[in-house]
C-alpha atoms as a PDB file:
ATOM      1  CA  UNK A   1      78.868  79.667  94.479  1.00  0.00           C
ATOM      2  CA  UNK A   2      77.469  82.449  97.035  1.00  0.00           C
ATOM      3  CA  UNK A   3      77.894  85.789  96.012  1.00  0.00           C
ATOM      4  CA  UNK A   4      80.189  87.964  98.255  1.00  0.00           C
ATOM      5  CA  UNK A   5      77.787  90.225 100.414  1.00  0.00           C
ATOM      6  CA  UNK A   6      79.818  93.902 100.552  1.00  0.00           C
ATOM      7  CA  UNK A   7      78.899  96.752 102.787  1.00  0.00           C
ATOM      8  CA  UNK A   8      79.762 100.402 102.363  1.00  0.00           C
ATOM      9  CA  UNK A   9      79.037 102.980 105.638  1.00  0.00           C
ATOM     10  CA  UNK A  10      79.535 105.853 104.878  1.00  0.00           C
ATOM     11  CA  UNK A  11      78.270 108.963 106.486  1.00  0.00           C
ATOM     12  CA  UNK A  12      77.557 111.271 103.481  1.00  0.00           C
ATOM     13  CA  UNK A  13      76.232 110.649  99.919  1.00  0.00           C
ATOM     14  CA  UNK A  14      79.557 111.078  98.002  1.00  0.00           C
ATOM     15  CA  UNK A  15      81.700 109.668 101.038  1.00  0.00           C
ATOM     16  CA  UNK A  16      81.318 106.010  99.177  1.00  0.00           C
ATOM     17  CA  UNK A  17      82.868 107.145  95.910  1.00  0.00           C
ATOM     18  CA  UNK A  18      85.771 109.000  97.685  1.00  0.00           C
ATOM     19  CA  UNK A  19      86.771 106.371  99.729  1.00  0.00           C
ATOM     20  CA  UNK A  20      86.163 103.190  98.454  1.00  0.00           C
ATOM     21  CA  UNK A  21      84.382 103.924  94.425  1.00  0.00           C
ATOM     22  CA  UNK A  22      86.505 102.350  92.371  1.00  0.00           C
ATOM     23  CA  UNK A  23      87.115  99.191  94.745  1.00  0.00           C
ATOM     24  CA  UNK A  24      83.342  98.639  95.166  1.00  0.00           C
ATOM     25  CA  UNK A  25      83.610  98.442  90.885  1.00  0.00           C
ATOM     26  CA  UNK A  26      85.938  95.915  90.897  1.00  0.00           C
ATOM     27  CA  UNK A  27      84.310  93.522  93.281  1.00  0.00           C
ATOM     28  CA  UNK A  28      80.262  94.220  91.741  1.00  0.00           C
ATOM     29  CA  UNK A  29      81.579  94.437  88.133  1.00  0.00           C
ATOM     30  CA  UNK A  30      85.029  91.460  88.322  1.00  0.00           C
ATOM     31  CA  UNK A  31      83.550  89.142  91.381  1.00  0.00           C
ATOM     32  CA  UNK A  32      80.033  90.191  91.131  1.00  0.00           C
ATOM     33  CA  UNK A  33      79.357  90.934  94.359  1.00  0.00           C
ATOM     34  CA  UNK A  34      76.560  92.264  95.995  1.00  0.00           C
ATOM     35  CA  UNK A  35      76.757  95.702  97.163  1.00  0.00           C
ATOM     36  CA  UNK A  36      74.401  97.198  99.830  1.00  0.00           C
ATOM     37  CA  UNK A  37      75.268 100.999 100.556  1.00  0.00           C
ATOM     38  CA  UNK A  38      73.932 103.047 103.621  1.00  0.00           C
ATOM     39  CA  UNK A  39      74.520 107.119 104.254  1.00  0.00           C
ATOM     40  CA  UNK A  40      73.517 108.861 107.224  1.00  0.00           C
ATOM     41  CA  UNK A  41      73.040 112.151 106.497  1.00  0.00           C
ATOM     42  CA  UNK A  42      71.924 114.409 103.334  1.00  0.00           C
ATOM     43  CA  UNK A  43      75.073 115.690 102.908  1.00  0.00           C
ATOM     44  CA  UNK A  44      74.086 119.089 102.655  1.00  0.00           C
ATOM     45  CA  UNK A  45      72.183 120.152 105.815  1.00  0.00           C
ATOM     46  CA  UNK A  46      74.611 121.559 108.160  1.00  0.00           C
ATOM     47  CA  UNK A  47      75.633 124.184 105.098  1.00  0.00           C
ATOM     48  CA  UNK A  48      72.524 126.159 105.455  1.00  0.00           C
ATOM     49  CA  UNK A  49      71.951 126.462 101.990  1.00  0.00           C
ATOM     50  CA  UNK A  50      69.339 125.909  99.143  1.00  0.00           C
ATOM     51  CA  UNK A  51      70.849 122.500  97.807  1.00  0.00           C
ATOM     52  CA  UNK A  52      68.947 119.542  97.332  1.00  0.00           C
ATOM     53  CA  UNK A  53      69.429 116.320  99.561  1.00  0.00           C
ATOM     54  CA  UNK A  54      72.369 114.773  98.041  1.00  0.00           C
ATOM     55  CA  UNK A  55      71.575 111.382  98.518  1.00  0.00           C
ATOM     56  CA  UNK A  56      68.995 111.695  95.488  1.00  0.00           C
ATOM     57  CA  UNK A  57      72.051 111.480  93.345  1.00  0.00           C
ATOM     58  CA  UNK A  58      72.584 107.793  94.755  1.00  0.00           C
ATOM     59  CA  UNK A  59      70.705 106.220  92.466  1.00  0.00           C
ATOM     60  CA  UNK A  60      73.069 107.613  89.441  1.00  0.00           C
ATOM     61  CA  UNK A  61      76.133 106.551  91.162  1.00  0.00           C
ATOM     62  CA  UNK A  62      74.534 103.238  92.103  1.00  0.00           C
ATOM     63  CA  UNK A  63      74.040 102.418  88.632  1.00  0.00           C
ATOM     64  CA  UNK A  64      78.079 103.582  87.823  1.00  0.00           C
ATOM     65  CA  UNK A  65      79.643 101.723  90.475  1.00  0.00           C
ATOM     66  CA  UNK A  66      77.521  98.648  90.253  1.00  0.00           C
ATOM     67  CA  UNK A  67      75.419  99.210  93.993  1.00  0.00           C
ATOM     68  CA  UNK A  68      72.473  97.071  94.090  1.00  0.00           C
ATOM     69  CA  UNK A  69      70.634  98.534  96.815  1.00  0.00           C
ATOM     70  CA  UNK A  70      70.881 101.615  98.901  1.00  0.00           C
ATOM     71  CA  UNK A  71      69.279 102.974 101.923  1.00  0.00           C
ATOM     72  CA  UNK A  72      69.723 106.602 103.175  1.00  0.00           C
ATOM     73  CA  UNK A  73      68.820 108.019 106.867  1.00  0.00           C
ATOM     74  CA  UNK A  74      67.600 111.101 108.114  1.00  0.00           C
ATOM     75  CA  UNK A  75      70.408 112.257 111.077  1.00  0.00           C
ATOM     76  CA  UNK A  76      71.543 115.468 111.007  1.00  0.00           C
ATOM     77  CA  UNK A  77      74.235 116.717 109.088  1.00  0.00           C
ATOM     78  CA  UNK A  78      77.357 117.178 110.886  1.00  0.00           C
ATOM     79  CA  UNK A  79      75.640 117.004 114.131  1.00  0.00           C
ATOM     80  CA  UNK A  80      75.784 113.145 114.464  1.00  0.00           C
ATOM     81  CA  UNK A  81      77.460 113.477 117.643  1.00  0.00           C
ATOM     82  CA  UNK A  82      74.173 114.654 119.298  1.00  0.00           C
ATOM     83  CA  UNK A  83      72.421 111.583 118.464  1.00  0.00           C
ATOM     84  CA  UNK A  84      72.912 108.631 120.717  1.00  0.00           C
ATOM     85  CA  UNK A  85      75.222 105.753 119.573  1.00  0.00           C
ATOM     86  CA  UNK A  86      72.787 103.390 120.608  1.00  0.00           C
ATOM     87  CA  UNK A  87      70.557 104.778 117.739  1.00  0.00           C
ATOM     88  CA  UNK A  88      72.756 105.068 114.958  1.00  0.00           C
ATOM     89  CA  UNK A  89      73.519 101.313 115.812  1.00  0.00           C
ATOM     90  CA  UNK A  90      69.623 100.369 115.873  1.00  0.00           C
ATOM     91  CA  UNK A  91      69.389 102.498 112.498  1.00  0.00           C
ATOM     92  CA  UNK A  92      72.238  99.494 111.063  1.00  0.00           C
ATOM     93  CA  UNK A  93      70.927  96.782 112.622  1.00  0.00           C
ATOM     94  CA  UNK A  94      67.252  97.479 111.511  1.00  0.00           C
ATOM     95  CA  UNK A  95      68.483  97.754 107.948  1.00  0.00           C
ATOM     96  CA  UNK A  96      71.233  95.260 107.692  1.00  0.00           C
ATOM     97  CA  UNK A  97      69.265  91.916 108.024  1.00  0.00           C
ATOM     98  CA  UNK A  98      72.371  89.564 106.537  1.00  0.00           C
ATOM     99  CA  UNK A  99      76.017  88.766 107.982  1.00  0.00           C
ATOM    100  CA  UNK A 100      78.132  90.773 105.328  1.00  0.00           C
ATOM    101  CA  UNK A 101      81.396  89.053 104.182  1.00  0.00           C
ATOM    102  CA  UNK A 102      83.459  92.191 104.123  1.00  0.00           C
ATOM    103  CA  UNK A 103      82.494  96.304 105.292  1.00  0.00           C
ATOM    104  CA  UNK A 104      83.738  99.266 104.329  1.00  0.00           C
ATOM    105  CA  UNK A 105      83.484 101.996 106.293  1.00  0.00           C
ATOM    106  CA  UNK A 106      85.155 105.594 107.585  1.00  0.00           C
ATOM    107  CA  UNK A 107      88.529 105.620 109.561  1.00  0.00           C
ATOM    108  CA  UNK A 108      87.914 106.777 113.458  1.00  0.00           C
ATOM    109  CA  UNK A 109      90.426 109.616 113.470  1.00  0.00           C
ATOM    110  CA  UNK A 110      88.374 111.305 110.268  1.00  0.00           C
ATOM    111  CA  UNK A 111      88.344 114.847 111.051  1.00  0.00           C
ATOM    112  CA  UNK A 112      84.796 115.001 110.125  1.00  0.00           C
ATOM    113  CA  UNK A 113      82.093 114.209 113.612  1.00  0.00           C
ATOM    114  CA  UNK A 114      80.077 111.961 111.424  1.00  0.00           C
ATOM    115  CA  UNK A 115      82.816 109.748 109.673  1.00  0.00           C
ATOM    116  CA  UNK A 116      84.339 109.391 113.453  1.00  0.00           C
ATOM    117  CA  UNK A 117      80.485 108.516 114.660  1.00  0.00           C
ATOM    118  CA  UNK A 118      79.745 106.393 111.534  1.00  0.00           C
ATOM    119  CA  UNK A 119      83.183 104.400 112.402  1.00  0.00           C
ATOM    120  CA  UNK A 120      82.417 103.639 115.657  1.00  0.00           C
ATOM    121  CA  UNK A 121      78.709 102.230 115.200  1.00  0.00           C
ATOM    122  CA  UNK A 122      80.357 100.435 112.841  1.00  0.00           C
ATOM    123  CA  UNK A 123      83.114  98.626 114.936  1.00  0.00           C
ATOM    124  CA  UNK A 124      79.773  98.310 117.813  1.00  0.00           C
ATOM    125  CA  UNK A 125      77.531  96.549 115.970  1.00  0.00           C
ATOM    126  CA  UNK A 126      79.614  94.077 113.928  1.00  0.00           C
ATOM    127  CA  UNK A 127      81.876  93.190 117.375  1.00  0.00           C
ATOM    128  CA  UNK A 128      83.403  90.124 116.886  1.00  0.00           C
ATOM    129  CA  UNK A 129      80.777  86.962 117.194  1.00  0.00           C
ATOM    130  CA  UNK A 130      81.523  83.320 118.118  1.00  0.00           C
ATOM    131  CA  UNK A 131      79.456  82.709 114.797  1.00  0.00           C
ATOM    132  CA  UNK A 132      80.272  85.718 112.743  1.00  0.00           C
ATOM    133  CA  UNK A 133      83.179  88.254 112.466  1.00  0.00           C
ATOM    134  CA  UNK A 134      82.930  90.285 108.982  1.00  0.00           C
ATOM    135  CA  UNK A 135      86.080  91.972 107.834  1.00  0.00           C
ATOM    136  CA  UNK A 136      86.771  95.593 108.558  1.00  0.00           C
ATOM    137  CA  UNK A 137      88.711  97.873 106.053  1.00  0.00           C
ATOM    138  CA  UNK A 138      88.477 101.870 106.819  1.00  0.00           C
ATOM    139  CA  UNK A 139      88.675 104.345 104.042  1.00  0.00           C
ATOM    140  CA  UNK A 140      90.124 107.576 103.846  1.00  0.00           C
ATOM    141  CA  UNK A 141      88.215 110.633 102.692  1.00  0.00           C
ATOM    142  CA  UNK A 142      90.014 113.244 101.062  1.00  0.00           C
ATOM    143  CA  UNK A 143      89.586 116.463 103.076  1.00  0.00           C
ATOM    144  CA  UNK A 144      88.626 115.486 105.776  1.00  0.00           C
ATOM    145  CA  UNK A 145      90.863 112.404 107.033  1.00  0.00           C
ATOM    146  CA  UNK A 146      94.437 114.246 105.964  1.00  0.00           C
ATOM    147  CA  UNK A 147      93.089 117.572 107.891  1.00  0.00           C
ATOM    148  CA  UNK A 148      93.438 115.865 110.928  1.00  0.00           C
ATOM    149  CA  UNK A 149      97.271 115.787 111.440  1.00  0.00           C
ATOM    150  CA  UNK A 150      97.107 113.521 114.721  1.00  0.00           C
ATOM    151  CA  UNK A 151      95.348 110.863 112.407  1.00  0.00           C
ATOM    152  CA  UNK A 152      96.145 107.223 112.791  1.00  0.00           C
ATOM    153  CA  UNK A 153      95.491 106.087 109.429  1.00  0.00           C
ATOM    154  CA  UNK A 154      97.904 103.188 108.229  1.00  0.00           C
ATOM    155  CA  UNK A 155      97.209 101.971 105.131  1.00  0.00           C
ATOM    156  CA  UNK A 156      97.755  98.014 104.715  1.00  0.00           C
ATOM    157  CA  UNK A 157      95.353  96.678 101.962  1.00  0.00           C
ATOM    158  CA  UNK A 158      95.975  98.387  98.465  1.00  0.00           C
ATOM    159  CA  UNK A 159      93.493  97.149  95.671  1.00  0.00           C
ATOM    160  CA  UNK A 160      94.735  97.385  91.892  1.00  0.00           C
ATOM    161  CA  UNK A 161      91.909  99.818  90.745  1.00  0.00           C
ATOM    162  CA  UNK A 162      93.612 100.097  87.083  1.00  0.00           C
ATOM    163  CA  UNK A 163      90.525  98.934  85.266  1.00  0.00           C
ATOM    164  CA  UNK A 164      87.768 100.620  87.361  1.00  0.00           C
ATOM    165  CA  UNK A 165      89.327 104.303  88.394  1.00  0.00           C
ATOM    166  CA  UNK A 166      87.430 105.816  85.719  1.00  0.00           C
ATOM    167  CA  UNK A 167      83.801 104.581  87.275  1.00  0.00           C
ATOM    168  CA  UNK A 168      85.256 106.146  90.713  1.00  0.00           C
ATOM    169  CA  UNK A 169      85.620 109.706  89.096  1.00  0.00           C
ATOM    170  CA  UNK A 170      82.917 109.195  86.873  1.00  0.00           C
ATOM    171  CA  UNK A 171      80.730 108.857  89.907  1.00  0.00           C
ATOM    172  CA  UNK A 172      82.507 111.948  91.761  1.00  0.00           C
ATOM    173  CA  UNK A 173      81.642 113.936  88.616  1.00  0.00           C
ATOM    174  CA  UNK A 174      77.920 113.139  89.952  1.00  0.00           C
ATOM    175  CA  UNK A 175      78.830 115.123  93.272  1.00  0.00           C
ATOM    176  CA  UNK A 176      80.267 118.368  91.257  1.00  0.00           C
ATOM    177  CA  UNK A 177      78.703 120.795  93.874  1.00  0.00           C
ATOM    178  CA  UNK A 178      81.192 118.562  96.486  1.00  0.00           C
ATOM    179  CA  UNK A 179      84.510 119.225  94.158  1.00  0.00           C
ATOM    180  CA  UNK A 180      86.772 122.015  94.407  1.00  0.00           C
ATOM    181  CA  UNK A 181      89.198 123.940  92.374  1.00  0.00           C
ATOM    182  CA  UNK A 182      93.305 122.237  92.126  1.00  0.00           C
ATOM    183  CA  UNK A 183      94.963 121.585  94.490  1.00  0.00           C
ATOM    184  CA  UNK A 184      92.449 121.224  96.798  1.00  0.00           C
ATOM    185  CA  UNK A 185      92.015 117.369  97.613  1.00  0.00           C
ATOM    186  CA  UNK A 186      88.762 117.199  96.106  1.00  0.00           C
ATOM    187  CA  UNK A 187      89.353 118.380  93.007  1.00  0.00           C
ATOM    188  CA  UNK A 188      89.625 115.514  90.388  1.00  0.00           C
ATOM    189  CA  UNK A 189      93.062 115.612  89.443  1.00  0.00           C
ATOM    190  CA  UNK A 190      93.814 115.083  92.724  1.00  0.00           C
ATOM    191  CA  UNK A 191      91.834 111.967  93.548  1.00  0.00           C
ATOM    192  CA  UNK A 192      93.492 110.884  90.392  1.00  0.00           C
ATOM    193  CA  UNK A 193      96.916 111.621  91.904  1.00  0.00           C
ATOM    194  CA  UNK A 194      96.157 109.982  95.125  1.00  0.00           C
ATOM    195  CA  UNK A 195      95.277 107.021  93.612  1.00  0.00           C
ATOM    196  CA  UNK A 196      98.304 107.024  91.112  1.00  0.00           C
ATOM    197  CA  UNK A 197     100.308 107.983  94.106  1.00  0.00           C
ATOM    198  CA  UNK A 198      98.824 105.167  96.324  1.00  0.00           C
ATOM    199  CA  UNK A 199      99.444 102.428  93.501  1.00  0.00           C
ATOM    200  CA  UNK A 200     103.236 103.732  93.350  1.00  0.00           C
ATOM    201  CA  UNK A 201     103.861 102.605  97.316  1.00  0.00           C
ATOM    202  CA  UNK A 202     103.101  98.986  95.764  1.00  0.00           C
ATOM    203  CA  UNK A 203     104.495  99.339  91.830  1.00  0.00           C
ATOM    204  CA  UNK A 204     100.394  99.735  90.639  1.00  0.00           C
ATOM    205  CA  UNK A 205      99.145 102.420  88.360  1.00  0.00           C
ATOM    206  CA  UNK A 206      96.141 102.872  89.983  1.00  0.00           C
ATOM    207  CA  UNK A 207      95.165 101.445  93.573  1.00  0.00           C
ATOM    208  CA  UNK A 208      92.868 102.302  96.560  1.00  0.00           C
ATOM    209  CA  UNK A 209      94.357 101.899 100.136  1.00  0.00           C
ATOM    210  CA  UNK A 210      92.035 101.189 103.111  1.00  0.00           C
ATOM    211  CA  UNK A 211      93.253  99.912 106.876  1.00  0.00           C
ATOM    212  CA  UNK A 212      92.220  97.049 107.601  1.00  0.00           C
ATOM    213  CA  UNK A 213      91.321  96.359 111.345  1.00  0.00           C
ATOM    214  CA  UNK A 214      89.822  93.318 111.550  1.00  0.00           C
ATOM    215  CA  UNK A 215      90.132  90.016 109.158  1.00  0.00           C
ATOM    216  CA  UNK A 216      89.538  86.483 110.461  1.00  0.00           C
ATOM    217  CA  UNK A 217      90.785  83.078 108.790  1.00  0.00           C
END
C-alpha cells in the first residue's frame, strides 16, 4: 500500500504547528504518512532583533510531530510581497519533485503578507491538472487570520485531534519566544481552547478545522 504523500506550506517556522500540528500527528503517527514541510522565511527577520533563525528549531518539532523531511528558504520576512510570485512558485516547484496526495497550507485572507503570498503560490502551482489535482485544505493561524475581520475563512473539514493535541502544543512549547501572555491567541491555553472549542461545533473534544478548497473524487 503507498504511503500518503502530505504537504505543509507554511510561511514561518512555527506557522505548521499552529495551523495544522496536531493533524500532521495523526496522519505520520495513525496512517503513517509521509510528511514533507517547507517555510519561507526565518521567522524572525522583519523584527529587527538579535534572535536566531527560527527555522533551526525545525528539526525538534520535526521529530514531535512526526515530519520526515523539511526544507526552509531564504525570502524575507514579512516582505514576501516584494518578491515576484513567479519565484516563490519556482522555489516549490524546484523542491517539490512528487504529486502530493493532500497540502496544507495558509488561508488567502490571513492578515499576515506572507501567509496571503504563501496561499496563493500555493493555489498557482498545484492548479488543477488533467493528470493530477492534490487536495487543498487552508489553515488558520491564530493571530494573524482572526485579526483580519473581513476574513473569509469557513471552516468545513474538522479532524478529531483527541489523541495527538498534546504533540501540537508540545511542539509550540518549541516556539516559546512566538507565545504570549493569556488571552492573547497565542498563548497556550488558548490554542487549547480553540481546539476544544473547534471540536464542540462537531461534539469532539479536541479537533483542528481547516477549509477545504479543492478535493477531487
Amino acid at each position: 500500500m503507498l504511503k500518503l504523500k502530505i504537504l505543509v506550506l507554511a510561511a514561518h517556522p512555527d506557522d505548521e504547528t499552529i495551523g495544522c500540528g496536531a493533524t500532521i500527528a495523526k496522519y505520520n503517527f495513525e496512517k503513517k504518512a509521509d510528511t514533507f514541510l517547507i517555510t519561507f522565511t526565518d521567522g524572525v527577520g522583519a523584527r529587527n532583533l538579535n534572535q536566531k533563525n527560527r527555522n533551526l528549531k525545525l528539526k525538534k518539532v520535526s521529530k514531535i510531530l512526526g515530519i520526515k523531511k523539511f526544507k526552509f528558504g531564504s525570502f524575507p520576512d514579512n516582505q514576501m510581497d516584494s518578491i515576484p510570485l513567479l519565484e516563490i512558485c519556482r522555489f516549490i516547484e524546484k523542491n517539490v519533485t512528487y504529486q502530493p496526495d493532500i497540502i496544507f497550507t495558509h488561508h488567502q485572507d490571513c492578515l499576515n503578507i506572507d501567509h496571503s503570498i504563501v496561499s496563493r503560490a500555493a493555489l498557482t502551482v498545484f492548479r488543477p491538472q488533467s493528470t493530477f489535482s492534490p487536495e487543498i485544505n487552508c489553515f488558520r493561524i491564530s493571530s494573524s487570520t482572526e485579526y483580519n475581520p473581513l476574513n473569509s475563512f469557513k471552516g468545513n473539514l474538522y479532524v478529531d485531534v483527541k489523541k495527538y493535541y498534546k504533540k501540537k502544543l508540545a511542539a509550540m512549547k518549541i516556539y516559546s519566544s512566538e507565545l504570549r501572555k493569556y488571552p492573547h491567541p497565542r498563548n497556550i491555553k488558548s490554542i487549547l481552547n480553540t481546539l476544544k472549542s473547534d471540536g464542540s461545533e462537531v461534539g469532539l473534544e479536541f479537533a483542528e478545522k481547516f477549509q477545504t478548497i479543492r478535493r477531487v473524487k
